[in-house]
Structures are given as structure tokens and as C-alpha cells.
Protein backbone atom coordinates (compact mmCIF):
# COMPACT_ATOMS: atom_id res chain seq x y z
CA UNK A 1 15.11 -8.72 2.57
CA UNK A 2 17.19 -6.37 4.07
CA UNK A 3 18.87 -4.69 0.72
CA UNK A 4 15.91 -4.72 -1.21
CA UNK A 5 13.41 -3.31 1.19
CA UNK A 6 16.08 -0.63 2.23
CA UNK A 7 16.27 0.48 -1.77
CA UNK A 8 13.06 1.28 -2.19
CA UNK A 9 11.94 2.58 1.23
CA UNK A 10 14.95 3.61 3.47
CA UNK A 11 13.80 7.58 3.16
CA UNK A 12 10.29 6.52 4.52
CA UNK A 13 10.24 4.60 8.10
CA UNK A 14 6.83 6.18 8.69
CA UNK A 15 5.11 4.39 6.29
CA UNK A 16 5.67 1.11 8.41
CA UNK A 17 2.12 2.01 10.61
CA UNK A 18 0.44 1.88 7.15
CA UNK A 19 -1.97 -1.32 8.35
CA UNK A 20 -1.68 -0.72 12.37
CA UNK A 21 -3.25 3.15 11.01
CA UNK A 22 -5.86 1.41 8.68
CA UNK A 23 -7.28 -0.04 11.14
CA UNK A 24 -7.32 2.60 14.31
CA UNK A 25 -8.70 5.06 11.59
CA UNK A 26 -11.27 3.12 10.43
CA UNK A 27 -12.78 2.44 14.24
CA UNK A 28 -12.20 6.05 14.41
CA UNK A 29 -15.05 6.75 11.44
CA UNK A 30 -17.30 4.44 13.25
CA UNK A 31 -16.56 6.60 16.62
CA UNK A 32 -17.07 10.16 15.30
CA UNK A 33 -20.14 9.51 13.09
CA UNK A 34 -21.86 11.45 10.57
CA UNK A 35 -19.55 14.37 8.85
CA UNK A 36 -19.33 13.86 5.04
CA UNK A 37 -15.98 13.65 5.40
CA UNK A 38 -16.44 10.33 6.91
CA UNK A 39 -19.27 8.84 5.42
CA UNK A 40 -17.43 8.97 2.01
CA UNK A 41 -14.05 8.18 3.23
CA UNK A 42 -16.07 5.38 5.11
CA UNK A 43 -17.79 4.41 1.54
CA UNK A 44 -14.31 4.71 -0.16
CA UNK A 45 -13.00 2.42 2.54
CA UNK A 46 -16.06 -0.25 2.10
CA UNK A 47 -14.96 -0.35 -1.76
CA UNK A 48 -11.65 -1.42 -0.92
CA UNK A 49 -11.90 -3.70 2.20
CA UNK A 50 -15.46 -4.92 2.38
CA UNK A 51 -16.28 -3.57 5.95
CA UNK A 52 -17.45 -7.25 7.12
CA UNK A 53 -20.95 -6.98 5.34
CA UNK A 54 -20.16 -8.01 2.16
CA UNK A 55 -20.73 -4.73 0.38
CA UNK A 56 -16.86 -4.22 -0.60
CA UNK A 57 -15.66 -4.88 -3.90
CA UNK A 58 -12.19 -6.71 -2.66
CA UNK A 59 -10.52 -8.31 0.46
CA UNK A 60 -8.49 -6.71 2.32
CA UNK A 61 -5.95 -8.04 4.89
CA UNK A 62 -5.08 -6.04 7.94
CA UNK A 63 -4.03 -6.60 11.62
CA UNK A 64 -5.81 -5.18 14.93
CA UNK A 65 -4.37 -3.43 17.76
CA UNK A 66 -0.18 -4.17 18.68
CA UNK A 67 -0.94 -5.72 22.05
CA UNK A 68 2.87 -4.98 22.31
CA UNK A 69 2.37 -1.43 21.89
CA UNK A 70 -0.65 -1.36 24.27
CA UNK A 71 1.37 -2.62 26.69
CA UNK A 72 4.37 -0.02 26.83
CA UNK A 73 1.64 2.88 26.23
CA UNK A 74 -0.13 1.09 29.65
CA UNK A 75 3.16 1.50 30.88
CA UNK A 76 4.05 -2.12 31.59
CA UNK A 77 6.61 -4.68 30.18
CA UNK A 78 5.76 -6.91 27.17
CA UNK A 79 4.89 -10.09 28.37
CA UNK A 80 6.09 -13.34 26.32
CA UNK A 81 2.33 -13.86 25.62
CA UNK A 82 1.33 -10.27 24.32
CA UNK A 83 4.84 -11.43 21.93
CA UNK A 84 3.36 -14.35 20.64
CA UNK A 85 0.36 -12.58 20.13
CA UNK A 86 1.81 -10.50 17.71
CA UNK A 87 3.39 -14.10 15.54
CA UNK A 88 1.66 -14.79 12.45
CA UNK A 89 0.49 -18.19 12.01
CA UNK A 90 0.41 -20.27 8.42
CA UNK A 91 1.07 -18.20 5.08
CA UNK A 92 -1.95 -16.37 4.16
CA UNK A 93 -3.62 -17.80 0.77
CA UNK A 94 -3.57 -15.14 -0.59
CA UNK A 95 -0.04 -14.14 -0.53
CA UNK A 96 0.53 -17.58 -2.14
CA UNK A 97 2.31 -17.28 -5.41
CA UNK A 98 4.41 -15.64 -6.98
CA UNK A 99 4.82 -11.69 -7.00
CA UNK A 100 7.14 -8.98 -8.63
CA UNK A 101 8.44 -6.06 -8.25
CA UNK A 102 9.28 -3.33 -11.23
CA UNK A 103 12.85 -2.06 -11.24
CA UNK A 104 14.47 0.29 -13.76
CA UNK A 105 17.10 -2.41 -14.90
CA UNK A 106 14.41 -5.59 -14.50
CA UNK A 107 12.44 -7.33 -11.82
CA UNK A 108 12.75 -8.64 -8.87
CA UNK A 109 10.97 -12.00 -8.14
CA UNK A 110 9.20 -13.68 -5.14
CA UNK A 111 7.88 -17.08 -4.36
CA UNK A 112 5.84 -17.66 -1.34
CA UNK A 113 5.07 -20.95 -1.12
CA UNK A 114 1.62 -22.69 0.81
CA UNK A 115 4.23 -25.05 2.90
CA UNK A 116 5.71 -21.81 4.71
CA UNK A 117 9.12 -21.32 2.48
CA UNK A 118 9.99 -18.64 -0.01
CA UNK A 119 12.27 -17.75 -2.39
CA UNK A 120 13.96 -14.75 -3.99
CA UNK A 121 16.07 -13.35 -7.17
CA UNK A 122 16.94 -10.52 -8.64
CA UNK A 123 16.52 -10.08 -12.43
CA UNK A 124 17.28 -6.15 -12.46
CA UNK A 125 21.06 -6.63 -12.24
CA UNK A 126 21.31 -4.68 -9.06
CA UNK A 127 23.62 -6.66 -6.83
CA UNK A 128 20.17 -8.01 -4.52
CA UNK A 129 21.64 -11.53 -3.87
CA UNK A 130 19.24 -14.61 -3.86
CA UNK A 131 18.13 -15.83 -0.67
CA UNK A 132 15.10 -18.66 -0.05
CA UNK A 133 13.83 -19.89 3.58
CA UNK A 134 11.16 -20.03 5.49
CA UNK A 135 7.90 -17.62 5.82
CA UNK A 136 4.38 -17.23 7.51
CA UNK A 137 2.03 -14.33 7.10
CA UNK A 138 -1.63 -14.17 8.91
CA UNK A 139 -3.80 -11.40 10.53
CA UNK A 140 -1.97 -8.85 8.70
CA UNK A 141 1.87 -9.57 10.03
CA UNK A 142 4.44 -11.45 8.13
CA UNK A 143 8.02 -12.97 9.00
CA UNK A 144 10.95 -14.37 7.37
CA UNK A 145 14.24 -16.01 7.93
CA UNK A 146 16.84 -16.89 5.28
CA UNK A 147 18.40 -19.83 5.26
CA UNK A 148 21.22 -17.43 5.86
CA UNK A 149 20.34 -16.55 9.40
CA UNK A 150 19.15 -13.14 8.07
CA UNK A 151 15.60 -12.48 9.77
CA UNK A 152 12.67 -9.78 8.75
CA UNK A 153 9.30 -9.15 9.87
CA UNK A 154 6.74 -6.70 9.54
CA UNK A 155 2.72 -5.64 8.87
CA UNK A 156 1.48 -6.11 5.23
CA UNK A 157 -2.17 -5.45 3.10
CA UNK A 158 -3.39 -7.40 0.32
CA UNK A 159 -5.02 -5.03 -2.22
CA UNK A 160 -6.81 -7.71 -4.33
CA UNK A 161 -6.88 -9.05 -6.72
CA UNK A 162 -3.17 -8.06 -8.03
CA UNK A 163 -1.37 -6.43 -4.92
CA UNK A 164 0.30 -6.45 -1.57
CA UNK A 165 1.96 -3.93 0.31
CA UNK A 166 4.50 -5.27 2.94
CA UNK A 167 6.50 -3.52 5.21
CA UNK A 168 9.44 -4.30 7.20
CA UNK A 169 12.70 -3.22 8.75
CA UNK A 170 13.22 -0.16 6.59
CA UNK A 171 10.31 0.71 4.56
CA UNK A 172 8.22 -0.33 2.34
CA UNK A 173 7.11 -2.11 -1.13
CA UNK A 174 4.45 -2.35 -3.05
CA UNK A 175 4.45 -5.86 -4.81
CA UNK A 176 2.50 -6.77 -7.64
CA UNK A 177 1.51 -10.77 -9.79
CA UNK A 178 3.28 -11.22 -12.48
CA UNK A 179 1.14 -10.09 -15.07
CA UNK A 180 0.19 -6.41 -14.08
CA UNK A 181 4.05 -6.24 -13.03
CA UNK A 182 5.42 -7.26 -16.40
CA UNK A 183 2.69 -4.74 -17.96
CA UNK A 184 4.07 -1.95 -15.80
CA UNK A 185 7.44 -2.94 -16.69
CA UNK A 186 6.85 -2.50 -20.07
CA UNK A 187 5.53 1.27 -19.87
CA UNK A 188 7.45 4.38 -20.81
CA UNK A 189 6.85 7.38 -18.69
CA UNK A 190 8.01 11.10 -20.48
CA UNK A 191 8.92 13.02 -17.25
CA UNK A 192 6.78 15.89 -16.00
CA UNK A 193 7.85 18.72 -14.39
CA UNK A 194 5.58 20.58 -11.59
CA UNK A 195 4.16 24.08 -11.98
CA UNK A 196 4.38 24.55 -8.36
CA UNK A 197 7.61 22.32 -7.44
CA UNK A 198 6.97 23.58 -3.63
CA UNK A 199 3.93 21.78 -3.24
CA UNK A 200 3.62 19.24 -5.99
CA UNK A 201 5.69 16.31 -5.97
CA UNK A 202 6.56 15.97 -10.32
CA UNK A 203 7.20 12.02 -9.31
CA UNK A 204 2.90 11.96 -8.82
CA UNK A 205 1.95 14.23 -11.84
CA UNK A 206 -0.36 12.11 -14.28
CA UNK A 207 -3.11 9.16 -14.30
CA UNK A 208 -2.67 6.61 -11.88
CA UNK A 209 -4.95 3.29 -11.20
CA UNK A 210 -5.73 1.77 -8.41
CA UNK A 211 -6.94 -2.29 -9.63
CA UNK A 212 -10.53 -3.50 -7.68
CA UNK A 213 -12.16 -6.77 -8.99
CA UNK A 214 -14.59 -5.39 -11.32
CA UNK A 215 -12.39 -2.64 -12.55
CA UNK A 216 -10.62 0.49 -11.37
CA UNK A 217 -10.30 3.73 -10.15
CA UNK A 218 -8.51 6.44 -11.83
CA UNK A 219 -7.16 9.83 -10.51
CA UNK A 220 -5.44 12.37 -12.71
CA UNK A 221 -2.79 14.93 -11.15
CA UNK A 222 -2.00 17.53 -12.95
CA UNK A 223 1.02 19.63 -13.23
CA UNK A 224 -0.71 22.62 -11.64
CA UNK A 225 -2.02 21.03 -8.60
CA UNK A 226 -5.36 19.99 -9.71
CA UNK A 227 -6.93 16.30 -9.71
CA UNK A 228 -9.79 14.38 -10.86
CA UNK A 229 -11.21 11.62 -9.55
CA UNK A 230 -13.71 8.59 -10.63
CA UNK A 231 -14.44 5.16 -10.84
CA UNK A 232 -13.98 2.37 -13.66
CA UNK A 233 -15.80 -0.52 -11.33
CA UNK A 234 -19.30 -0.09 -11.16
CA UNK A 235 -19.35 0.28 -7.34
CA UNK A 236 -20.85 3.60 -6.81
CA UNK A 237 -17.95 5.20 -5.63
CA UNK A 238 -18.53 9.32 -6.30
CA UNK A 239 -16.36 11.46 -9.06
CA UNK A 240 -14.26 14.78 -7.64
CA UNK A 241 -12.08 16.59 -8.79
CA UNK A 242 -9.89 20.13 -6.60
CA UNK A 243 -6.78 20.79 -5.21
CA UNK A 244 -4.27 18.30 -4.80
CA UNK A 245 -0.43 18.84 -3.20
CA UNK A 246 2.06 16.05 -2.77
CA UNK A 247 5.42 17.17 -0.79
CA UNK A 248 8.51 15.43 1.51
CA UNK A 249 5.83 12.41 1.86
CA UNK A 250 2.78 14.24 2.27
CA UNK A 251 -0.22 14.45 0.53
CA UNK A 252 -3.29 16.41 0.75
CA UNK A 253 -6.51 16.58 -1.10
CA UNK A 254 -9.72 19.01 -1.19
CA UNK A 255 -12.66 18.50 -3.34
CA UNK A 256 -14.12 21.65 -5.29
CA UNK A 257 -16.81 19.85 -7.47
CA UNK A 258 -18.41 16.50 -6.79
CA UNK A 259 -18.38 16.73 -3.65
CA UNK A 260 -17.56 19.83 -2.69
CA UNK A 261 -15.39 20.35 0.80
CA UNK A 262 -14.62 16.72 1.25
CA UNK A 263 -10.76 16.33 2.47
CA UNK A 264 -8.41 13.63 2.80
CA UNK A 265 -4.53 13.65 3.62
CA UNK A 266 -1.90 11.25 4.58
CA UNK A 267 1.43 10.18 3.62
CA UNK A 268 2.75 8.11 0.53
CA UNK A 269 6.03 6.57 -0.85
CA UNK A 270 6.96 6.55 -4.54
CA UNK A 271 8.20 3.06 -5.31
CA UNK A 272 10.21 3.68 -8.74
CA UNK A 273 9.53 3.54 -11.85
CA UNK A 274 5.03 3.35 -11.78
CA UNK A 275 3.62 3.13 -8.45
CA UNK A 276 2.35 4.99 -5.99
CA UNK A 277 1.92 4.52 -1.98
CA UNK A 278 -0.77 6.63 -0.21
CA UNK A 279 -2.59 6.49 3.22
CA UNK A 280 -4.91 8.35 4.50
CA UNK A 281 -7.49 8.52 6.90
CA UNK A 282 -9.52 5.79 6.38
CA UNK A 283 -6.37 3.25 5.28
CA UNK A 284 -3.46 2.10 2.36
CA UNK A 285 -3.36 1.83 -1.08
CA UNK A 286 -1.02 1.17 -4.13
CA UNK A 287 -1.78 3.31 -7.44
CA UNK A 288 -0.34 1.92 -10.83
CA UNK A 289 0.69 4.03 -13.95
CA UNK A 290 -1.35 2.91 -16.78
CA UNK A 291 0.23 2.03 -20.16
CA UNK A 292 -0.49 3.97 -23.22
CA UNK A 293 -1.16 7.32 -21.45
């Protein structure tokens, strides 16, 4: 999916460790013990993925460790098996289905299908050709190959229920089921401009949602680089509100009330026209603009 992955996230190649750092940061939490800092990142994190003991609210996908990458930084030669180590295996069921992406001229549409195929199209009238052939995700990698000959390959994160996050050659996408994309699709956004355009990114000023099963969270940016934080789902995750800045694919964020001194930064990607890309320290997530706002 070389032209459509390139639109959206050619600008923003370091986004493509967003599971690999996921994962190393969240061993890192259990490493470093008991700062506040981590235990509510760590609690934030459970929400989303679960943690393995069945007190998250949603599955998350995610790979471990690049053997690949070990391997270089142990300063020895791939070997064909620490290669097929990194192959993924089956299509993942929950990738089955089919999933959309908003564009600003329509959407753009893809099948993955249980037997290990796929197709694409482009309804958005933006020149991305249609292209089907074959495709296995597992363990938090995915690859495809066109019937064309052209190849791709990459990490991704399912955000359940609605979400995944895949990235690949040259960035990455946030893509969503049908139903919250054709929602999104159908929202107007009146542009915002930032009080402090040095340290505010205007793309991020507003409400944003981030979809868990038994509701969501919300955070608010406003113009003048404050935010608010809390939850929609019943899970016990803690309001906050401070100081937020968002620049050049940064992000930071510092609690004042709530819980007061708790930080978190990382990077993001702004996938036009409604969502919103951040990691941070504990892992990835994809925030939605909310109609009627």
C-alpha cells in the first residue's frame, strides 16, 4: 500500500516503533517500580491492553522483542531463523473484516479476508489504484503482496473494539470498521487556531475520544495549552486536567489537578481529517473527533 500509506504518514517514519516501544516500555514499568508516574501510566495501560490478568477493558495486539534487531545490536548477522522469526503466521481474527479509512474527498476501503487475501479501493477520488492479494498478520506483524508483485510489511495494534493502527514502509494509519469511520466521515470540524502556535499544534485543539468496550475516554485541548482528562467507561481510570503542548510530532503532558505532577510524553501523527496518533510511555493509541461538538 505503498501510495496510500505514504499520504498519510510519509512526514513521520518514527512512528513505525509504535508497537516494538509498547512493549519495551511497558517491561520497563514493571522494572522501575513504584513512582506514580508509573503506577498510573501502568493502570492507564491495563485499561487498554488487559496486562494478562484479565483486568483490562480491551485486547490489545502487540509483538515482543525484533530478534532481528537483537541480533545486529549483539553485533552479529541475522540468521535465516531469527528472519522467520519475525513472519507472521495466519491473519489475526481480529483484523478480519472490513475497515476504512476517512479521507477529505471519501474513503478508502479494506477487506482482509480469514483465508489470507485482501482487497483494496479507493472511494475518495484520489488516484490510490485498487490492488487485492494475499495477507497474514499474527503476534503483532503483518505482510502483504499484491497480486501486482508490490510487497509491504510492517508492526500493527488492534485498539478494540473499532481500531487498528498498522504501520509499514512509510508511516502510518490509523484504520477504523465501517461504522465509526462513516460517523467520522460525516463530521464537520470549524478550524481552531492556537494561542501559543509555538507549542500547540491547532491540528489537536478540541475533544477527542479514544473508543474502549464499555465506553470511552475523552480529553479536551484547548487553544491555550490546557487539557482535561476523564473517563466515559466505568473502569476506574482517574480525571486530570494541566498543561498540554503538541509540536513537530511531539507531545507532552503534566497534570496540575487530579493527580497532580503525573507526566507523560511521546510522539503522535495527525491522520487527516478526525484522528489522532499518540504514544507514550506506556504504549499507542488512536483518538477520534466526536460528532456534534
Amino acid at each position: 500500500m505503498r501510495q496510500q500509506i505514504g499520504v498519510v504518514g510519509r512526514a513521520l517514519l518514527l512512528f513505525a516503533g509504535l508497537v516494538a516501544a509498547l512493549c519495551f516500555a511497558h517491561g520497563t514499568a514493571h522494572a522501575q517500580g513504584a513512582s506514580i508516574d508509573d503506577q498510573v501510566a501502568q493502570q492507564e495501560f491495563c485499561n487498554i491492553a488487559g496486562c494478562g490478568n484479565g483486568g483490562g477493558q480491551t485486547t490489545v495486539t502487540h509483538t515482543g522483542p525484533d530478534p532481528c534487531y537483537l541480533a545486529q545490536n549483539a553485533v552479529r548477522p541475522c540468521t535465516s531463523a531469527d528472519m522467520e522469526a519475525l513472519k507472521p503466521q495466519g491473519v489475526d481474527p481480529n483484523l478480519v473484516g472490513t475497515w476504512e479509512i476517512p479521507m477529505k474527498g471519501g474513503l478508502w476501503v479494506l477487506t482482509i479476508n480469514a483465508n489470507g487475501t485482501y482487497a483494496f479501493r479507493s472511494e475518495a477520488h484520489n488516484g490510490a489504484q485498487a490492488q487485492a492479494g494475499s495477507f497474514a498478520a499474527s503476534n503483532g506483524a503483518w505482510t502483504m503482496k499484491a497480486k501486482t508483485g508490490y510487497a509491504d510489511s510492517g508492526n500493527y495494534l488492534y485498539q478494540a473494539p473499532s481500531i487498528f493502527i498498522a504501520t509499514g514502509k512509510l508511516g502510518a494509519a490509523s484504520w477504523m470498521r465501517p461504522e465509526l469511520a462513516q460517523v467520522a466521515m460525516g463530521c464537520t470540524v470549524t478550524a481552531q487556531k492556537s494561542a501559543n502556535p509555538t507549542n500547540l499544534d491547532a491540528n489537536l485543539v478540541g475533544t477527542w475520544q479514544l473508543p474502549v468496550k464499555t465506553g470511552n475516554w475523552v480529553l479536551e485541548i484547548t487553544a491555550d495549552g490546557a487539557y482535561k482528562f476523564h473517563s466515559e467507561a466505568q473502569d476506574g481510570a482517574p480525571s486530570h486536567a494541566g498543561v498540554f503542548t503538541a509540536s513537530k510530532g511531539v507531545w507532552t503532558l503534566t497534570a496540575t489537578t487530579g493527580i497532580p505532577g503525573y507526566t507523560d510524553h511521546g510522539v503522535y501523527l495527525f491522520q487527516t481529517p478526525d484522528i489522532w496518533m499518540a504514544q507514550g510511555n506506556l504504549g499507542g493509541a488512536a483518538w477520534i473527533r466526536p460528532c456534534n461538538r
